[in-house]
Protein backbone atom coordinates (compact mmCIF):
# COMPACT_ATOMS: atom_id res chain seq x y z
CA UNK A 1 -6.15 -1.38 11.83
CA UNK A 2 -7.09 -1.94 8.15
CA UNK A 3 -10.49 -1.55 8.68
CA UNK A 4 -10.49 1.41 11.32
CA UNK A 5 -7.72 3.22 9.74
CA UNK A 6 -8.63 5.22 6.19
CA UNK A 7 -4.36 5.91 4.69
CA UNK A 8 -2.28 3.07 5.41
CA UNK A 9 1.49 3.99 4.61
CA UNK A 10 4.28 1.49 3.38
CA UNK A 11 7.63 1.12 2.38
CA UNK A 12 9.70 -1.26 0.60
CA UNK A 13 13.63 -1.12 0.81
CA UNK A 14 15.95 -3.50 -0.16
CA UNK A 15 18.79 -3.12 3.04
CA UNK A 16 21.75 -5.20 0.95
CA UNK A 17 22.27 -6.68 4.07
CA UNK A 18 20.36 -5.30 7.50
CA UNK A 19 23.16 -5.78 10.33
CA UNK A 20 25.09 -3.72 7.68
CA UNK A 21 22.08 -1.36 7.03
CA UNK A 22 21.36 -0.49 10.41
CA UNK A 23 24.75 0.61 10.92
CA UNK A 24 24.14 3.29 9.12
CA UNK A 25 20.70 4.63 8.46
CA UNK A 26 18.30 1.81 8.81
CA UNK A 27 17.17 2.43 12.43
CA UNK A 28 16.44 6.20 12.11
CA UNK A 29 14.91 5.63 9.33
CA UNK A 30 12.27 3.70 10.26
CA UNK A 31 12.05 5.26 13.48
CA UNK A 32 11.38 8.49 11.83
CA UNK A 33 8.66 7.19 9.46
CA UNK A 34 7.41 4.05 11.48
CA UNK A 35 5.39 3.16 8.42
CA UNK A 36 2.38 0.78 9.11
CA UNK A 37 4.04 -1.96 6.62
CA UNK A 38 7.59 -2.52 6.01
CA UNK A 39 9.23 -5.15 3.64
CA UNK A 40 13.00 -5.58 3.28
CA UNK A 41 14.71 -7.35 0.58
CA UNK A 42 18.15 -9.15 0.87
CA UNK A 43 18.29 -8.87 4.50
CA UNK A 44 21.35 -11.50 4.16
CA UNK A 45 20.98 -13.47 7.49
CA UNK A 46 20.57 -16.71 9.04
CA UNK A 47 18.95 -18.09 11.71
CA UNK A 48 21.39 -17.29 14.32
CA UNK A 49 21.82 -13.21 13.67
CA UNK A 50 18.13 -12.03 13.13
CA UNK A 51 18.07 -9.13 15.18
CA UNK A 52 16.12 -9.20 18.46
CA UNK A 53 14.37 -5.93 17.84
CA UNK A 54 11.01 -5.68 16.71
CA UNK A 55 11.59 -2.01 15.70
CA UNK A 56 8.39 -1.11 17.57
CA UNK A 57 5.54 -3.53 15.42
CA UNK A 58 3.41 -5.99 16.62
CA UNK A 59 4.49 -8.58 14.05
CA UNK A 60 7.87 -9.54 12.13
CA UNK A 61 8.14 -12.15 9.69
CA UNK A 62 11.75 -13.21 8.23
CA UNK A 63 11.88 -15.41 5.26
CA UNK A 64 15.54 -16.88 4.92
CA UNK A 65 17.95 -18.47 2.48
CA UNK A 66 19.35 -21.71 2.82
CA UNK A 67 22.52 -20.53 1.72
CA UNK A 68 23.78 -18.47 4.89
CA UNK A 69 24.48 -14.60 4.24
CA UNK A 70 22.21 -14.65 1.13
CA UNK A 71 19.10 -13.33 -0.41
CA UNK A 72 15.99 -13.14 2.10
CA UNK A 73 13.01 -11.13 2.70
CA UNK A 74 11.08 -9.56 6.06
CA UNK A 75 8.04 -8.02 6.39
CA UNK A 76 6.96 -5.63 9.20
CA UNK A 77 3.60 -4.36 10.60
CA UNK A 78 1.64 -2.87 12.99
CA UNK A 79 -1.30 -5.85 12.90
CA UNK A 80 -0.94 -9.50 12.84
CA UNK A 81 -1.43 -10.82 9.28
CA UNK A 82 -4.66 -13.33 8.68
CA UNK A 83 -2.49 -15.74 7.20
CA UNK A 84 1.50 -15.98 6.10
CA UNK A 85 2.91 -17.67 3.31
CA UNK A 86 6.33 -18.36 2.30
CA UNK A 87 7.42 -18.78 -1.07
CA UNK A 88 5.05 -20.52 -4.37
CA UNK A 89 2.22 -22.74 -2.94
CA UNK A 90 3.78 -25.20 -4.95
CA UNK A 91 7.36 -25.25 -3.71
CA UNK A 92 9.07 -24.09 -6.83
CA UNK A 93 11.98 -21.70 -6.15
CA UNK A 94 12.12 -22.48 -2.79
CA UNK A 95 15.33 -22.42 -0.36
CA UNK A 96 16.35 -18.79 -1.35
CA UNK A 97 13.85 -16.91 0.66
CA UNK A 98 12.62 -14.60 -1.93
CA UNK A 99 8.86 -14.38 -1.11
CA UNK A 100 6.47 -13.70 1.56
CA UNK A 101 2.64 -12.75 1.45
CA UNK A 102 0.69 -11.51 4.49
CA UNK A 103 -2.97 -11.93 3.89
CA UNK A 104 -4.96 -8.37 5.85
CA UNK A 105 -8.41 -7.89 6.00
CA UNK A 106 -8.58 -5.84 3.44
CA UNK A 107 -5.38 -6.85 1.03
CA UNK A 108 -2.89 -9.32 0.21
CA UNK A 109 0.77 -8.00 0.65
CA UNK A 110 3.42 -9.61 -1.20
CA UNK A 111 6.89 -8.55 -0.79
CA UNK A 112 9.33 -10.56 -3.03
CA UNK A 113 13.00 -10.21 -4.29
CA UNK A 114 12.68 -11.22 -7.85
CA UNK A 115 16.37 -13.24 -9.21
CA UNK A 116 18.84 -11.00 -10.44
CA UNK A 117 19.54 -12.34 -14.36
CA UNK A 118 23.34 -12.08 -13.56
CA UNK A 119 26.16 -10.46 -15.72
CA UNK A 120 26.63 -12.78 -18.08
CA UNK A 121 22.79 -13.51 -17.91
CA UNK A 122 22.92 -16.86 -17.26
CA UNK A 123 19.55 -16.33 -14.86
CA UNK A 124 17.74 -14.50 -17.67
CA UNK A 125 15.99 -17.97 -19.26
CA UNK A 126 15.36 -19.00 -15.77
CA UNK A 127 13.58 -15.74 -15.08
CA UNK A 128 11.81 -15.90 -18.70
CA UNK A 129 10.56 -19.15 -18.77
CA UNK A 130 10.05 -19.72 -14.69
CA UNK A 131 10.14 -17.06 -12.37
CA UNK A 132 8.22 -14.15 -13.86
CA UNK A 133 5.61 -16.50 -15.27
CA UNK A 134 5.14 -18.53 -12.27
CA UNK A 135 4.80 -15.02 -10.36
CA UNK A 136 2.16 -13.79 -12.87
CA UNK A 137 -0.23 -16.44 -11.92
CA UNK A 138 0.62 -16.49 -8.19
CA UNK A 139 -0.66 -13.03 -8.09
CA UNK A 140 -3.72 -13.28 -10.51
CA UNK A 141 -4.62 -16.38 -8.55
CA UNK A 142 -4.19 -13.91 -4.98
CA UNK A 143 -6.37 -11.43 -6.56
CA UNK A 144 -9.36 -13.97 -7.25
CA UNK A 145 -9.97 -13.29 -3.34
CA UNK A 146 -9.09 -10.02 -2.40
CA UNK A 147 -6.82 -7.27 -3.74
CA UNK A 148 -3.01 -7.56 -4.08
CA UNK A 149 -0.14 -5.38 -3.28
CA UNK A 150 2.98 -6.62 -4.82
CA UNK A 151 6.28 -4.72 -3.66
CA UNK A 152 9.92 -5.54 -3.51
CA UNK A 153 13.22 -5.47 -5.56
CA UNK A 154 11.67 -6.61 -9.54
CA UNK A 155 14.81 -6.28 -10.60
CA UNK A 156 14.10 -4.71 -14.05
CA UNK A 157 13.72 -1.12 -15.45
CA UNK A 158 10.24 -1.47 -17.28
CA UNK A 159 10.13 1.77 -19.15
CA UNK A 160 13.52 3.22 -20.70
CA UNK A 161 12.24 6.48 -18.21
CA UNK A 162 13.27 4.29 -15.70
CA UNK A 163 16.97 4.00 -16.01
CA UNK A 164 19.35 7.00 -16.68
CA UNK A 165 21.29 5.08 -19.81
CA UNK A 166 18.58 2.94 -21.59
CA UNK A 167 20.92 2.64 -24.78
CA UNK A 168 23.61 1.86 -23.32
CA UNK A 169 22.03 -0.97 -21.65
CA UNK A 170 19.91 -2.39 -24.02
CA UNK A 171 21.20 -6.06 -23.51
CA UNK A 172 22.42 -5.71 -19.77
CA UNK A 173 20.49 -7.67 -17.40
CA UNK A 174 17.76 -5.48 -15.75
CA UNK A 175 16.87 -3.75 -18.93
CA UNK A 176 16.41 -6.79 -20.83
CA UNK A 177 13.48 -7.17 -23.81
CA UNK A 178 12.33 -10.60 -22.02
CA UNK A 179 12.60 -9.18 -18.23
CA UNK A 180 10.97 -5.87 -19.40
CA UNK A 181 8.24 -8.17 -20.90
CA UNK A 182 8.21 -9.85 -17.61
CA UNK A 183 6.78 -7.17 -16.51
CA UNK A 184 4.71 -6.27 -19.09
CA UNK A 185 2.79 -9.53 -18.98
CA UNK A 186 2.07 -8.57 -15.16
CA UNK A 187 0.38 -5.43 -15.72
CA UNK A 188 -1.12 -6.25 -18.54
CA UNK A 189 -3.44 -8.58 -16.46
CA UNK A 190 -5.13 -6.06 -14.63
CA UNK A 191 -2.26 -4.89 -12.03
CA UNK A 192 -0.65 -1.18 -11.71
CA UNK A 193 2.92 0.38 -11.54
CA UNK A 194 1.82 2.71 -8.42
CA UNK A 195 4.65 4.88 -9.53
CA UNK A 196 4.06 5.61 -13.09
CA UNK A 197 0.08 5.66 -12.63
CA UNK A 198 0.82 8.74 -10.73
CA UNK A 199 3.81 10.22 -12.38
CA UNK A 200 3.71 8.70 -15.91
CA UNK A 201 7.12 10.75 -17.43
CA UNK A 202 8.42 11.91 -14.08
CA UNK A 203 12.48 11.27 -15.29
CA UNK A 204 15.48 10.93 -12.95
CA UNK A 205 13.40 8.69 -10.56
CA UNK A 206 15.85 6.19 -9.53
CA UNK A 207 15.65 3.72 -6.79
CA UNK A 208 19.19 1.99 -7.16
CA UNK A 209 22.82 3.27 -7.85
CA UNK A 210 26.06 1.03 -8.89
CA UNK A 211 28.32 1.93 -5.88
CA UNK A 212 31.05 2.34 -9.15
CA UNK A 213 31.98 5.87 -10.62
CA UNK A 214 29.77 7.84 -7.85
CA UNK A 215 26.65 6.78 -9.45
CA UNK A 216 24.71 7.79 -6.73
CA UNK A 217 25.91 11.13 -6.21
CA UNK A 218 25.50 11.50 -10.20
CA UNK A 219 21.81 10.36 -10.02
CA UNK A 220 22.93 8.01 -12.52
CA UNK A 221 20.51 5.12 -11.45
CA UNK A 222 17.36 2.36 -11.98
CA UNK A 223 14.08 2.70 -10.88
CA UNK A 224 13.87 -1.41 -9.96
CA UNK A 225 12.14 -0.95 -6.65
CA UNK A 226 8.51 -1.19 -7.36
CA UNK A 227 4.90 -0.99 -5.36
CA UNK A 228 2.78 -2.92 -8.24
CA UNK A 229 -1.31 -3.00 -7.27
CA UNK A 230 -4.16 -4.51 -8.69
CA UNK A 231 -6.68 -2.53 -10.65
CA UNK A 232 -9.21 -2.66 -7.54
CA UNK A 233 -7.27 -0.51 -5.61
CA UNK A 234 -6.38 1.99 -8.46
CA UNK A 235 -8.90 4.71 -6.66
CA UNK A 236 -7.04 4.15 -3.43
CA UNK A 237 -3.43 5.06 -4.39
CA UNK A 238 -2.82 8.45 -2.87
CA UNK A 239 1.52 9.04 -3.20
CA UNK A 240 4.11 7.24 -4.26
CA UNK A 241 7.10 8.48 -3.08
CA UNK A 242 11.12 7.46 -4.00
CA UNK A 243 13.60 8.45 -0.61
CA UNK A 244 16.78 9.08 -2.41
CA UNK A 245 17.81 11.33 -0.15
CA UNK A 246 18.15 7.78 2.29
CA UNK A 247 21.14 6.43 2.25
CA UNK A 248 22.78 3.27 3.89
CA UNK A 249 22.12 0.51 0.81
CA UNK A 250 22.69 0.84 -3.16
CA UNK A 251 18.88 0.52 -3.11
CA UNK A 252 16.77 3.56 -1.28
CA UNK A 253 13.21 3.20 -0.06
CA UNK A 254 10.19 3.11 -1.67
CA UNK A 255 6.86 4.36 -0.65
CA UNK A 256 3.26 3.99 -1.12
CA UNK A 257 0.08 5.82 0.64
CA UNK A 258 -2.92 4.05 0.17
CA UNK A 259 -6.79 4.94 1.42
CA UNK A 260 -9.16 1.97 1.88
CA UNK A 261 -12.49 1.94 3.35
């Protein structure tokens, strides 16, 4: 399919649970848009509830916690991956089932739920010093063979665009100087915000809502859902595309259209 077929489409969603998800809007979703990729992010099951359905692909990968009812990742697609990975290479941050890379013919796809700082950041050095590093050179080292699409919940507004009160959240976690230069370090290696590189000062662009104070219905949200590329595939991005209108989660989908070949 990646070689035969010129616009691939994904989406990226983070469910906040999927057996809660799909009793709401998860399964007409996807039927609906039946894109050719699909990652989820804190699908929040164990081994003994992963849902039987395949939701029509040809391939399903679930990436768990060890801590039951927590975290986790799954990706979706219409072809059978190369190769799978779960997790760093190395083992570090292993046992909450935050990553998961599908090598394609064409493409690496990574879909990871980066570790919310907490509250009271007590996560933020952890992200700092570890995490976002150690997921820097992960990727650069992915991109030495073949391009690299990186998607998932980053957990961070990069650009004060990208939340509706940057001020006011200056020091919160999400909107942090050393998360936002998390991110900053990524990109500045040769990688892409598919978002912004196609709608640089779009404003009110939000892909999560507190469920507090009708946030939601407010538009009073982050833009922490992300579809990050490498350079090489710069020429191929044709939309990126935010559903807010999709409920079901504090998170909505994320989109990207891309054109290889």
């Amino acid at each position: 399919m990646t070689s035969q077929k010129s616009t691939l489409e994904f989406v990226s969603w983070n469910v906040n649970g999927l057996r809660a998800c799909r009793k709401k809007t998860f399964d007409t979703f996807v039927g609906e848009n039946f894109p050719d990729f699909l990652c989820l992010q804190e699908v929040k099951l164990n081994q003994e509830v992963i849902p039987k359905d395949d939701f029509g692909y040809a391939f399903k990968h679930y990436h768990l916690a060890d801590k039951k009812g927590y975290s986790g990742t799954a990706i979706f697609s219409k072809e059978e991956p190369l190769r799978i990975a779960e997790g760093f290479p190395n083992g570090d941050h292993a046992g909450e089932g935050r990553m998961i890379t599908c090598e394609y013919d064409g493409f690496h796809l990574v879909n990871v739920y980066v570790p919310n700082s907490k509250n009271d950041l007590s996560r933020l050095s952890y992200r700092y010093d570890s995490w976002d590093p150690d997921l820097k050179d992960y990727i650069i080292s992915l991109r030495e063979k073949k391009p690299v699409l990186l998607c998932g919940d980053l957990n961070v507004a990069h650009r004060e665009i990208d939340l509706a009160n940057p001020k006011t959240n200056r020091r919160n976690a999400g909107f942090t100087d050393q998360e936002r230069e998390g991110l900053s370090n990524l990109l500045a290696e040769g990688f892409l915000d598919t978002f912004r590189h196609l709608y640089p000062e779009k404003t009110g662009a939000y892909s999560w809502w507190s469920y507090r104070a009708g946030a939601r219905k407010r538009n009073v949200g982050w833009r922490i859902d992300y579809f990050i590329a490498s350079d090489d595939l710069a020429t191929s991005v044709r939309e990126a595309t935010i559903h807010s209108q999709v409920e079901g989660s504090d998170h909505c989908p994320v989109g990207l259209s891309l054109s290889l070949g």
